[in-house]
PDB file of N, CA and C in Angstrom:
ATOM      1  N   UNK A   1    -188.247 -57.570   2.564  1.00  0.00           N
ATOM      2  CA  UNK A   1    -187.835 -57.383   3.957  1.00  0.00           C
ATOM      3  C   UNK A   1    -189.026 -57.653   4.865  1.00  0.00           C
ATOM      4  N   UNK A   2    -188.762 -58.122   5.716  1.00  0.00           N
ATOM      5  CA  UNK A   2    -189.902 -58.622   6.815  1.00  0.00           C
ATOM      6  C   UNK A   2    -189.735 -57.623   7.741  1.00  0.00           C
ATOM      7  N   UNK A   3    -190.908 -56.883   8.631  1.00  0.00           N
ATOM      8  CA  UNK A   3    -190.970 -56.258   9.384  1.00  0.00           C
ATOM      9  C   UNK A   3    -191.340 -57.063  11.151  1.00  0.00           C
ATOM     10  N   UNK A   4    -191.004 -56.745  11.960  1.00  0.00           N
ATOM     11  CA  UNK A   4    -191.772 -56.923  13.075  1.00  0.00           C
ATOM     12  C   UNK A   4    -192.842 -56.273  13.682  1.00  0.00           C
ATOM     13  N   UNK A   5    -193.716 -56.941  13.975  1.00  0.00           N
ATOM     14  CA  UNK A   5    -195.248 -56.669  14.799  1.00  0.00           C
ATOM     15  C   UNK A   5    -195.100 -55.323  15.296  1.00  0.00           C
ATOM     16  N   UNK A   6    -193.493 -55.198  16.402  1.00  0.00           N
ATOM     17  CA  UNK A   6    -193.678 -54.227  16.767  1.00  0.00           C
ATOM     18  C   UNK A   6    -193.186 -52.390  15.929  1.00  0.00           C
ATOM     19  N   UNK A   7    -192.559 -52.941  14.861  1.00  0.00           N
ATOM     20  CA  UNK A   7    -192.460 -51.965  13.767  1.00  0.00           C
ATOM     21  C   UNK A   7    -193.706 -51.909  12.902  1.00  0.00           C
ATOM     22  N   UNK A   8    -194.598 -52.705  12.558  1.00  0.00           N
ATOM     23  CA  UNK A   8    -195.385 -52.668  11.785  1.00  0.00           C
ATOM     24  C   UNK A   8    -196.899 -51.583  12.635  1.00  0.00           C
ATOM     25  N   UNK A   9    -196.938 -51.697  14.416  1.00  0.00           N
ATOM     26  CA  UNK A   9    -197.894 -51.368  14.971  1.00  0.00           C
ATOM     27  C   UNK A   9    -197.148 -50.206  15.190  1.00  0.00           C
ATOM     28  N   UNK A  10    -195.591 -49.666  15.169  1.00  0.00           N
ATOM     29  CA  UNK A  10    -195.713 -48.494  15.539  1.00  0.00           C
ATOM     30  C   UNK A  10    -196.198 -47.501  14.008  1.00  0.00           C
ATOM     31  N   UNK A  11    -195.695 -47.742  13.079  1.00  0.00           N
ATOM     32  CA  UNK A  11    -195.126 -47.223  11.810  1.00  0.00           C
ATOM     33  C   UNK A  11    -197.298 -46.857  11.222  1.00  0.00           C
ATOM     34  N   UNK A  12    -198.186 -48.090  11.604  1.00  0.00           N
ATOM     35  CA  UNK A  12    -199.289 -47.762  11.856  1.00  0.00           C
ATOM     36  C   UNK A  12    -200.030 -46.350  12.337  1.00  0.00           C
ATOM     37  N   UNK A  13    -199.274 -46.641  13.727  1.00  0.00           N
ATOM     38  CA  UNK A  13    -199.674 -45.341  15.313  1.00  0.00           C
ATOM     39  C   UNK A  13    -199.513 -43.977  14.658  1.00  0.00           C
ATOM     40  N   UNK A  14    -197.828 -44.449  13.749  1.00  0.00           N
ATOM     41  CA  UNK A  14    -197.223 -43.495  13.336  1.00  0.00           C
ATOM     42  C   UNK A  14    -198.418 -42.407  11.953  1.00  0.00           C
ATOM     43  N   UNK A  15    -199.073 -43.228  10.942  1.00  0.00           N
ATOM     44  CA  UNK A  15    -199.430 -42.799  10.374  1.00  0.00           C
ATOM     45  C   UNK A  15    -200.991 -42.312  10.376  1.00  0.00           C
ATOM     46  N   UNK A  16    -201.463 -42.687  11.757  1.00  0.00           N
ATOM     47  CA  UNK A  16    -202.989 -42.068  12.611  1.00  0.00           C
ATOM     48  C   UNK A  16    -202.588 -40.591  13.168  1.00  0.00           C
ATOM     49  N   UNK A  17    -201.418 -40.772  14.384  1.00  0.00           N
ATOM     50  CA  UNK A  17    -200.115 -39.421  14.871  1.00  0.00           C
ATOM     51  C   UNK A  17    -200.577 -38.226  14.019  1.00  0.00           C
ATOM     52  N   UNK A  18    -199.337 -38.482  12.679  1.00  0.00           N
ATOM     53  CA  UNK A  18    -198.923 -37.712  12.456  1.00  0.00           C
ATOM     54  C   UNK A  18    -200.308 -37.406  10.798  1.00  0.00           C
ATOM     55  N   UNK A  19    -201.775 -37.812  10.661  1.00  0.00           N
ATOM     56  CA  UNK A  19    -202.429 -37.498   9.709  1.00  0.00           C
ATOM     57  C   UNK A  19    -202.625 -36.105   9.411  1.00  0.00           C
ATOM     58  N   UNK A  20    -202.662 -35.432  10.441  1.00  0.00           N
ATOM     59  CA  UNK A  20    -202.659 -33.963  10.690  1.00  0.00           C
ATOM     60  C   UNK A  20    -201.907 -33.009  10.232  1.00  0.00           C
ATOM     61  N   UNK A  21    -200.563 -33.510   9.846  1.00  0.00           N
ATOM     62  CA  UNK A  21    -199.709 -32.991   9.114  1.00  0.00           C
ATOM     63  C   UNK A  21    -199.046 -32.922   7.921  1.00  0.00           C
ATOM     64  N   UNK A  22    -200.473 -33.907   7.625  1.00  0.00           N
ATOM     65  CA  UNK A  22    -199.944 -33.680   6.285  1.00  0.00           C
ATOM     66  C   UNK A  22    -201.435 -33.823   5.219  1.00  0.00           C
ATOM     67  N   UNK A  23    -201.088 -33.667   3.814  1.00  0.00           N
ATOM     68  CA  UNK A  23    -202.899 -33.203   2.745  1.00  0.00           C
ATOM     69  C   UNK A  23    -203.905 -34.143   3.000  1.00  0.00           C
ATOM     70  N   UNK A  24    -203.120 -35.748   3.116  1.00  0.00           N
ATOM     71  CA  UNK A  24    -203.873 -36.665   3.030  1.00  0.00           C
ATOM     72  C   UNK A  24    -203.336 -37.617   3.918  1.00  0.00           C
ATOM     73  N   UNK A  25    -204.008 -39.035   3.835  1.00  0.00           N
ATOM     74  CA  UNK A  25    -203.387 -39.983   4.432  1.00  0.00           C
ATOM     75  C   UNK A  25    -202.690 -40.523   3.484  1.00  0.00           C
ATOM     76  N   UNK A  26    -202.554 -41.085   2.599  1.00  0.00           N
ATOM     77  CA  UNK A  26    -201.428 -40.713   1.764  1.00  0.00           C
ATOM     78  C   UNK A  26    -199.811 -40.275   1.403  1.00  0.00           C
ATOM     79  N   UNK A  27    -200.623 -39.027   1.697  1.00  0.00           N
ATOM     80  CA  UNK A  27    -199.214 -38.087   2.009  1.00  0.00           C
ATOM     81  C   UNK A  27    -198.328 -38.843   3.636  1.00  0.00           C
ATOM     82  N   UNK A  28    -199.176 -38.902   4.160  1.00  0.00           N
ATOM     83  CA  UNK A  28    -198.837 -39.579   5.870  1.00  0.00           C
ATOM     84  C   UNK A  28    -198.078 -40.679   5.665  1.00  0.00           C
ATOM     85  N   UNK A  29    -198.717 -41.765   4.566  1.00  0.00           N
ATOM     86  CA  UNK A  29    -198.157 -43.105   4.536  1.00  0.00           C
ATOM     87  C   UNK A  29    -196.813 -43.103   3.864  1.00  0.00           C
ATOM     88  N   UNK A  30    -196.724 -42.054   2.329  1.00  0.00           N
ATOM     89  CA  UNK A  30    -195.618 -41.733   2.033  1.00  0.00           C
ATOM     90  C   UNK A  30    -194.542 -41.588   3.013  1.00  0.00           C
ATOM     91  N   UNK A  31    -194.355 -40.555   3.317  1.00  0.00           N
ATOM     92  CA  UNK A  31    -193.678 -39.480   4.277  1.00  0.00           C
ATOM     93  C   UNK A  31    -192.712 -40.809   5.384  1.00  0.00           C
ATOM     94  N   UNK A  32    -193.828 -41.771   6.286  1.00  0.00           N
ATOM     95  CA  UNK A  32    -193.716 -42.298   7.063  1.00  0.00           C
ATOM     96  C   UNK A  32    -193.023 -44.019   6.265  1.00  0.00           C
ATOM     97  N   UNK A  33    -193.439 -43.926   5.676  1.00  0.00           N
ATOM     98  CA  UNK A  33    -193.207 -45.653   5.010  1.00  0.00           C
ATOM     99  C   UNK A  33    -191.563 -45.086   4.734  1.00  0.00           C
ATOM    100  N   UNK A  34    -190.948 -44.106   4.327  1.00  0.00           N
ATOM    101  CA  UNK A  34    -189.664 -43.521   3.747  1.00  0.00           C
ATOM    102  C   UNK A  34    -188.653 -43.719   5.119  1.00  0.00           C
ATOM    103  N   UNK A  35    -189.521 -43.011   5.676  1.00  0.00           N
ATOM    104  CA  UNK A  35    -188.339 -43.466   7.322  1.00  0.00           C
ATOM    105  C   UNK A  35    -188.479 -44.963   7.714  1.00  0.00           C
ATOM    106  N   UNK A  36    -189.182 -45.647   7.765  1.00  0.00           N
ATOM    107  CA  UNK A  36    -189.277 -46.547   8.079  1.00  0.00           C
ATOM    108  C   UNK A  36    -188.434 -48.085   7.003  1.00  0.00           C
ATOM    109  N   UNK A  37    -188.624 -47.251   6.303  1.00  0.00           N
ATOM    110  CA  UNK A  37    -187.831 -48.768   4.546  1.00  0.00           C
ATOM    111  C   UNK A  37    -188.566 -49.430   4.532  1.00  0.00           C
ATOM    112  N   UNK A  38    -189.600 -48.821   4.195  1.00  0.00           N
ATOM    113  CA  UNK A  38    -191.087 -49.910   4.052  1.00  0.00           C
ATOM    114  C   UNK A  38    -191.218 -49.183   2.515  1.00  0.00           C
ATOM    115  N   UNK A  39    -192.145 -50.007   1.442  1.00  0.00           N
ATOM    116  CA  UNK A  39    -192.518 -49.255   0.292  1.00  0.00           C
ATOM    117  C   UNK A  39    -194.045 -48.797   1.060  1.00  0.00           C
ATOM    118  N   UNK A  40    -194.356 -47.414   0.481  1.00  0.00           N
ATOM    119  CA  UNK A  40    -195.612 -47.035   0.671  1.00  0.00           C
ATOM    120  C   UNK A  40    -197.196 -47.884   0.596  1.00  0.00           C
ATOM    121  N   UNK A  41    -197.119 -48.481  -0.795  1.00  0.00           N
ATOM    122  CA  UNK A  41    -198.329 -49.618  -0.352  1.00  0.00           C
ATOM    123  C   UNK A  41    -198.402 -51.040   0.555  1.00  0.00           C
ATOM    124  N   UNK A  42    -196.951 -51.192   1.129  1.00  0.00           N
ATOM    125  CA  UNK A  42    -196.880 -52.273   2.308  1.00  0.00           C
ATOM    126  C   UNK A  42    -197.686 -51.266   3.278  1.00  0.00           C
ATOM    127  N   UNK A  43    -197.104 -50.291   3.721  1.00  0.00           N
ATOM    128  CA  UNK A  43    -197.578 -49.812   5.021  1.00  0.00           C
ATOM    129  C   UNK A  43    -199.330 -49.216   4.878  1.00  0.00           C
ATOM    130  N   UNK A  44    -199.560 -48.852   3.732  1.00  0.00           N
ATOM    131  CA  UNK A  44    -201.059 -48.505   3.274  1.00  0.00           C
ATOM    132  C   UNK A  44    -202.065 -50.032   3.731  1.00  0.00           C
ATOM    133  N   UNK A  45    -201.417 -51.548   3.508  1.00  0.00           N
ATOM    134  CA  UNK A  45    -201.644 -52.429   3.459  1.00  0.00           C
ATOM    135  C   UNK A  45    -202.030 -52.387   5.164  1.00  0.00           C
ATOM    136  N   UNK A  46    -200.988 -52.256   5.885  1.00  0.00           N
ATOM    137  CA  UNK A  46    -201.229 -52.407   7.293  1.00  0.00           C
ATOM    138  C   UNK A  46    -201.881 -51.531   7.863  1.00  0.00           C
ATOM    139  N   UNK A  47    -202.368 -50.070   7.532  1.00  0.00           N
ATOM    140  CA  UNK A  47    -203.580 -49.293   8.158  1.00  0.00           C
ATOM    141  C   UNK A  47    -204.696 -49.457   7.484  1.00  0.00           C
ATOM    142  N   UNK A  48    -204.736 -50.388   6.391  1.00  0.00           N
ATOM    143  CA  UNK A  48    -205.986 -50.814   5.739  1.00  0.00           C
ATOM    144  C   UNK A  48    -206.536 -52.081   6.882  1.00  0.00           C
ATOM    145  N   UNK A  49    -205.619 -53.024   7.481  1.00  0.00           N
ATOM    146  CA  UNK A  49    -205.515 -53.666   7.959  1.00  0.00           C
ATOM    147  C   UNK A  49    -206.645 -53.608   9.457  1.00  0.00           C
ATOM    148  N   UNK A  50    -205.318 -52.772   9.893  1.00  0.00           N
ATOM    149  CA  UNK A  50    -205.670 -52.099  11.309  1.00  0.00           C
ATOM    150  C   UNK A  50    -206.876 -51.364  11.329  1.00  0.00           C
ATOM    151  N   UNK A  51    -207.371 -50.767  10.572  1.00  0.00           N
ATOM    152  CA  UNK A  51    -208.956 -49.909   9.959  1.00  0.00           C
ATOM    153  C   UNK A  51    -209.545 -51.482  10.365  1.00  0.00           C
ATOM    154  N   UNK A  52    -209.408 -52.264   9.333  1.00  0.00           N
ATOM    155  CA  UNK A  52    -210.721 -53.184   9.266  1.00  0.00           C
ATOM    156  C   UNK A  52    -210.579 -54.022  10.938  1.00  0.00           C
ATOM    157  N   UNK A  53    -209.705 -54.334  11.371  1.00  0.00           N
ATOM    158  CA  UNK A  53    -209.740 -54.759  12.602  1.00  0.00           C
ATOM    159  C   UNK A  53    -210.165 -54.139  14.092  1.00  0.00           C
ATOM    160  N   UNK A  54    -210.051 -52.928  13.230  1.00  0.00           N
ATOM    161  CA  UNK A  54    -210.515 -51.750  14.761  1.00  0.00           C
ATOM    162  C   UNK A  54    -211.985 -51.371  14.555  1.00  0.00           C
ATOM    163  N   UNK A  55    -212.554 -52.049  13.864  1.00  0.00           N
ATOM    164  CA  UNK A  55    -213.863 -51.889  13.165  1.00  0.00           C
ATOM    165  C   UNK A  55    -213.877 -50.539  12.052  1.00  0.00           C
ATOM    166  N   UNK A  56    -213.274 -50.027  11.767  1.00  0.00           N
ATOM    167  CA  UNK A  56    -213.089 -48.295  11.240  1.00  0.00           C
ATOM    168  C   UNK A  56    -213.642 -48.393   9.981  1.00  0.00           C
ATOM    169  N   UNK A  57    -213.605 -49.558   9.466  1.00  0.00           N
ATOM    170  CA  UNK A  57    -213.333 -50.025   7.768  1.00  0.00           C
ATOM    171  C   UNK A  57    -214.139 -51.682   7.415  1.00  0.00           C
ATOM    172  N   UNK A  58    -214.486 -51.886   6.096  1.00  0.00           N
ATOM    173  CA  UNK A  58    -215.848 -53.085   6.233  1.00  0.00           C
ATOM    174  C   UNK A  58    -214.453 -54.072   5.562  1.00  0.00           C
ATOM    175  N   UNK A  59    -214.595 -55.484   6.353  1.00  0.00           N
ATOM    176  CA  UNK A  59    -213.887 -56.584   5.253  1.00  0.00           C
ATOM    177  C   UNK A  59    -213.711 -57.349   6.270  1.00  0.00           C
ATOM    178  N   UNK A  60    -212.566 -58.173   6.197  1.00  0.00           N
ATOM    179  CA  UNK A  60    -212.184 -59.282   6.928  1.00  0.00           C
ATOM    180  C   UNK A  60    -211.350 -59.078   8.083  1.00  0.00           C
ATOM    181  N   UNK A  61    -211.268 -59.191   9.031  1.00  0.00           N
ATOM    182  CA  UNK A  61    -210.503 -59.138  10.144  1.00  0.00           C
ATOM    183  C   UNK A  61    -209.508 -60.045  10.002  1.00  0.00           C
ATOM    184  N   UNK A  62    -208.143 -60.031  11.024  1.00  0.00           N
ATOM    185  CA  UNK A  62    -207.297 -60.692  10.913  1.00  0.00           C
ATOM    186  C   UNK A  62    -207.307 -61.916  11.913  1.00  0.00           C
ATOM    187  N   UNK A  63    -208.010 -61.875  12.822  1.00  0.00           N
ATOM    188  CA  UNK A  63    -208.671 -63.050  13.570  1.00  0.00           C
ATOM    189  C   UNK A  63    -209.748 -63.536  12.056  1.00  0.00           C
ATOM    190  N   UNK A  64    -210.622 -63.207  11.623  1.00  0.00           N
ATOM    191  CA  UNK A  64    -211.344 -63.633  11.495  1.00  0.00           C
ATOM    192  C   UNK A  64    -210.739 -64.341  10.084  1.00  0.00           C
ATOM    193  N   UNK A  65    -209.547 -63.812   9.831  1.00  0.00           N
ATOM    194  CA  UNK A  65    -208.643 -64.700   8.340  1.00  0.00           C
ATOM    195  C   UNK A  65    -207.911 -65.947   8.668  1.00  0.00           C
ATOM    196  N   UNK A  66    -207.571 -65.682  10.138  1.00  0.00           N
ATOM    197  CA  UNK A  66    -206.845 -66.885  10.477  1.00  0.00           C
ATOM    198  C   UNK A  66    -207.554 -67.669  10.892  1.00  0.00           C
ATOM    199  N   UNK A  67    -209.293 -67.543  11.339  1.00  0.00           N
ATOM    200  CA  UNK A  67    -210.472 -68.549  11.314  1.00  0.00           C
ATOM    201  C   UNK A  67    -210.536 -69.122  10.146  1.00  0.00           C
ATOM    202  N   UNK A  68    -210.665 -68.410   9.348  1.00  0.00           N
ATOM    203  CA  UNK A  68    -211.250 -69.133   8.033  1.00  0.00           C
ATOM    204  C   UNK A  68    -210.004 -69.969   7.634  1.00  0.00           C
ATOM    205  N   UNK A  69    -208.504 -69.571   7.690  1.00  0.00           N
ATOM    206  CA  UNK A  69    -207.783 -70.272   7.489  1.00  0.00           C
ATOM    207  C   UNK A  69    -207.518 -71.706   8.195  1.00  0.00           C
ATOM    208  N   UNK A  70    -207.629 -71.702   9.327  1.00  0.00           N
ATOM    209  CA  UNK A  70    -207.636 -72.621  10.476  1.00  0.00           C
ATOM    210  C   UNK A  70    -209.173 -73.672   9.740  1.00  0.00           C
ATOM    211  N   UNK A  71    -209.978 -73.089   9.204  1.00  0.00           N
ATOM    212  CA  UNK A  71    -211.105 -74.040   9.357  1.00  0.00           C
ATOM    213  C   UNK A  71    -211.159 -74.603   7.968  1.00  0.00           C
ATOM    214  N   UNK A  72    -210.469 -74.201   6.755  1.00  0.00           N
ATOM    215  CA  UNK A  72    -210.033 -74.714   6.011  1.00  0.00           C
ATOM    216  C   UNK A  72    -208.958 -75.593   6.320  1.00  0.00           C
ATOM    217  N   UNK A  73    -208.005 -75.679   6.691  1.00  0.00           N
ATOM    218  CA  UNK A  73    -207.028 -76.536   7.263  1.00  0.00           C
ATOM    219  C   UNK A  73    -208.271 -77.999   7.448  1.00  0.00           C
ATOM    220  N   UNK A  74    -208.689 -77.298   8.650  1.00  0.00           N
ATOM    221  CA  UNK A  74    -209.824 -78.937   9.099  1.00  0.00           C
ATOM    222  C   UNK A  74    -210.298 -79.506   7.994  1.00  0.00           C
ATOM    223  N   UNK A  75    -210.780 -78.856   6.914  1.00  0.00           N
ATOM    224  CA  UNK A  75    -211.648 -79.207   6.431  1.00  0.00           C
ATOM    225  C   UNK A  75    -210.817 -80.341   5.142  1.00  0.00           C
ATOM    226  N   UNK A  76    -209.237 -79.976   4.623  1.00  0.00           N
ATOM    227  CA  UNK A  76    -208.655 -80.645   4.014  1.00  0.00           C
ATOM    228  C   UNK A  76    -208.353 -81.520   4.950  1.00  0.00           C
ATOM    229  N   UNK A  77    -207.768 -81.802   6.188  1.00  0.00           N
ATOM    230  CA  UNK A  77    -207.821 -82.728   6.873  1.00  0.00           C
ATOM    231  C   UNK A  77    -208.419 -84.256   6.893  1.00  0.00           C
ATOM    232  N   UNK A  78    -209.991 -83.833   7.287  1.00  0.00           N
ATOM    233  CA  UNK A  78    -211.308 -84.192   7.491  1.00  0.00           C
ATOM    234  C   UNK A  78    -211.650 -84.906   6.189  1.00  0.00           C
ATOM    235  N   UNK A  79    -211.507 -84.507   4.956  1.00  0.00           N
ATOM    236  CA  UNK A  79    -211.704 -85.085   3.709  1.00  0.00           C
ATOM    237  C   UNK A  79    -210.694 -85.969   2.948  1.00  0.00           C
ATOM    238  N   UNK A  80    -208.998 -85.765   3.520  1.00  0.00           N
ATOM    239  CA  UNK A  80    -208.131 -87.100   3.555  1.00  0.00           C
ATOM    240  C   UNK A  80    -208.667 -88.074   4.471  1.00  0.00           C
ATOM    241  N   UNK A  81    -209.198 -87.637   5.391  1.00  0.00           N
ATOM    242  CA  UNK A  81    -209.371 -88.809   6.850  1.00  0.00           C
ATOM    243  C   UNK A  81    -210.874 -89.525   5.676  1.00  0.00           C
ATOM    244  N   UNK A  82    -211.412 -88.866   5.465  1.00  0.00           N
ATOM    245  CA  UNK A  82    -212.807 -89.757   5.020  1.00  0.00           C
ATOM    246  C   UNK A  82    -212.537 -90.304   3.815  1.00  0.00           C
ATOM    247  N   UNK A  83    -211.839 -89.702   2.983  1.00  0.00           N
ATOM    248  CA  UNK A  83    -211.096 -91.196   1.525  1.00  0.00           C
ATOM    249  C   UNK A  83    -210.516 -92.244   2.445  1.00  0.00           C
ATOM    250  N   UNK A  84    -209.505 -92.034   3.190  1.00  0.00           N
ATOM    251  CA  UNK A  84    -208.627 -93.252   3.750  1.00  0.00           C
ATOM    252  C   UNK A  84    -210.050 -94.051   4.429  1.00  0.00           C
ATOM    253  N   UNK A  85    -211.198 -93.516   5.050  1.00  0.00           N
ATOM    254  CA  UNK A  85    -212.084 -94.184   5.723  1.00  0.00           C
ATOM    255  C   UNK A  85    -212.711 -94.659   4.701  1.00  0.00           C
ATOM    256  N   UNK A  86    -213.072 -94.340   3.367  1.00  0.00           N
ATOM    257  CA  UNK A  86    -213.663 -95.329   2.413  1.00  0.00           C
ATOM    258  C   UNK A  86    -213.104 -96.078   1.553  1.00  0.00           C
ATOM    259  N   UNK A  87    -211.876 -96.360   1.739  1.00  0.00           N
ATOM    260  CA  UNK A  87    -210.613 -96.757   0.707  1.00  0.00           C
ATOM    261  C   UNK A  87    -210.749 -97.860   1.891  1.00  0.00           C
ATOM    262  N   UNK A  88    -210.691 -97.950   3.052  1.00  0.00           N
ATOM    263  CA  UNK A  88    -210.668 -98.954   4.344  1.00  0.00           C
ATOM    264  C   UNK A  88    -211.902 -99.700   4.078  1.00  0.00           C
ATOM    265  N   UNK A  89    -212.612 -98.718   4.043  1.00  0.00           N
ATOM    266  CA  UNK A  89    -214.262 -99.584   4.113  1.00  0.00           C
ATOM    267  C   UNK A  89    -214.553-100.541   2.702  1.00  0.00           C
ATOM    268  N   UNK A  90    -213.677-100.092   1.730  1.00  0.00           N
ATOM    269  CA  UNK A  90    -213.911-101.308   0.556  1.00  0.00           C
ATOM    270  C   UNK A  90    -212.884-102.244   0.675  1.00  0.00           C
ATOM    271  N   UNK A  91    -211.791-101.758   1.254  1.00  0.00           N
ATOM    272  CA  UNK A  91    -210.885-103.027   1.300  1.00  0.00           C
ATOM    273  C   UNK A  91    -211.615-103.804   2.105  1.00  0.00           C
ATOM    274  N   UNK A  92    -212.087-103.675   2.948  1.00  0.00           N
ATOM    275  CA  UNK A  92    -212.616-104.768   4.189  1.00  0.00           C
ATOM    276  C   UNK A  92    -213.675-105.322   3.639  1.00  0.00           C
ATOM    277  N   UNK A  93    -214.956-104.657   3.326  1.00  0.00           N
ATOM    278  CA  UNK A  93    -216.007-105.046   2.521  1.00  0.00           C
ATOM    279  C   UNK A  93    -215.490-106.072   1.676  1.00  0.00           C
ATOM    280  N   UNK A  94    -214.656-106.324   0.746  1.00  0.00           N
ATOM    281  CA  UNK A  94    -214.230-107.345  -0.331  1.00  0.00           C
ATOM    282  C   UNK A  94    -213.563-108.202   0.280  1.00  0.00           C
ATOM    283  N   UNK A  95    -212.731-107.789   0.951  1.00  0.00           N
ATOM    284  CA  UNK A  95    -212.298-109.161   1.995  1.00  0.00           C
ATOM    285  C   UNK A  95    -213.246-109.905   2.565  1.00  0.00           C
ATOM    286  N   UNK A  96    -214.374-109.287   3.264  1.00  0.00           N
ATOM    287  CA  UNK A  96    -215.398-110.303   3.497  1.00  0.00           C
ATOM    288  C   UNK A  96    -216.600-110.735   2.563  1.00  0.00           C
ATOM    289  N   UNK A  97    -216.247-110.152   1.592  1.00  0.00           N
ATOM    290  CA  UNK A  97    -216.884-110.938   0.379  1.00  0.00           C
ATOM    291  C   UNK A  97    -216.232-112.489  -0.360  1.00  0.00           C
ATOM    292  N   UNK A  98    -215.054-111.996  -0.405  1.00  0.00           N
ATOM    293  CA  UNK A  98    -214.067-112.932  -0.241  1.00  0.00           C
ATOM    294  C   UNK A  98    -213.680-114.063   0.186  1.00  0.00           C
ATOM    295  N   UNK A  99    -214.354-114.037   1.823  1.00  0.00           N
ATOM    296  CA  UNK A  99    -214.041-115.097   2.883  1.00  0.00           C
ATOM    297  C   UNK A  99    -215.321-115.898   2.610  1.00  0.00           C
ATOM    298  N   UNK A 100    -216.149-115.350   2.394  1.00  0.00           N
ATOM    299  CA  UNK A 100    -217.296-115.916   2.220  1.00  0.00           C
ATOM    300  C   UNK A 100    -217.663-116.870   1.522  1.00  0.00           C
ATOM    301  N   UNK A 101    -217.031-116.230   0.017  1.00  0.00           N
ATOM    302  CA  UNK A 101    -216.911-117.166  -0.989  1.00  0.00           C
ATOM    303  C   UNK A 101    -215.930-118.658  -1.160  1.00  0.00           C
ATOM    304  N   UNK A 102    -215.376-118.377   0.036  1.00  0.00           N
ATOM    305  CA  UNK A 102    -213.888-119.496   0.319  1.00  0.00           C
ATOM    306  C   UNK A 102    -214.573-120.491   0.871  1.00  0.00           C
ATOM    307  N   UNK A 103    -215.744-120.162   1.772  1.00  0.00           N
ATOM    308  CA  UNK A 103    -216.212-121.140   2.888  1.00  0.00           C
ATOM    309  C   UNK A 103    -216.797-122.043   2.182  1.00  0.00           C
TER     310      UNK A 103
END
């Protein structure tokens, strides 16, 4: 099941809220993931999330995943573009090796 942004940021809020009331966070994510029809380690997933993005917690940010993703993208890009640019550069090269030899 797919959640929306705005279920996923409340169900979050929800489990910062209500930590107080319960042994652990844990217990919080349980409790809260049940009302929500989320399984407990999806929603553990998204305040692990929200921790590392709010600075709270050490790892990757979610800007900073969709950088690295985005700059990988370029980078497969960038390395089809430069075969097709040397796959070009020998076809042409032999063609004018070619012409040369005709003259």
């Amino acid at each position: 099941m797919k959640f929306s942004p705005e279920v996923r940021e409340r169900a979050v809020r929800m489990v910062f809220e209500h930590r107080g009331e319960h042994e652990s966070q844990w217990a919080a994510v349980v409790s809260i993931a049940a009302k929500i029809g989320s399984t407990p380690q999806t929603l553990l997933n998204w305040v692990r999330q929200h921790e590392r993005d709010s600075g709270q917690r050490a790892g990757t940010t979610t800007a900073e995943a969709q950088r690295i993703k985005d700059l990988e993208r370029e980078v497969r890009e960038l390395r089809k573009a430069n075969e097709i640019l040397k796959l070009a550069s020998a076809f042409f090269a032999q063609a004018e090796l070619d012409r040369r030899f005709k003259s």
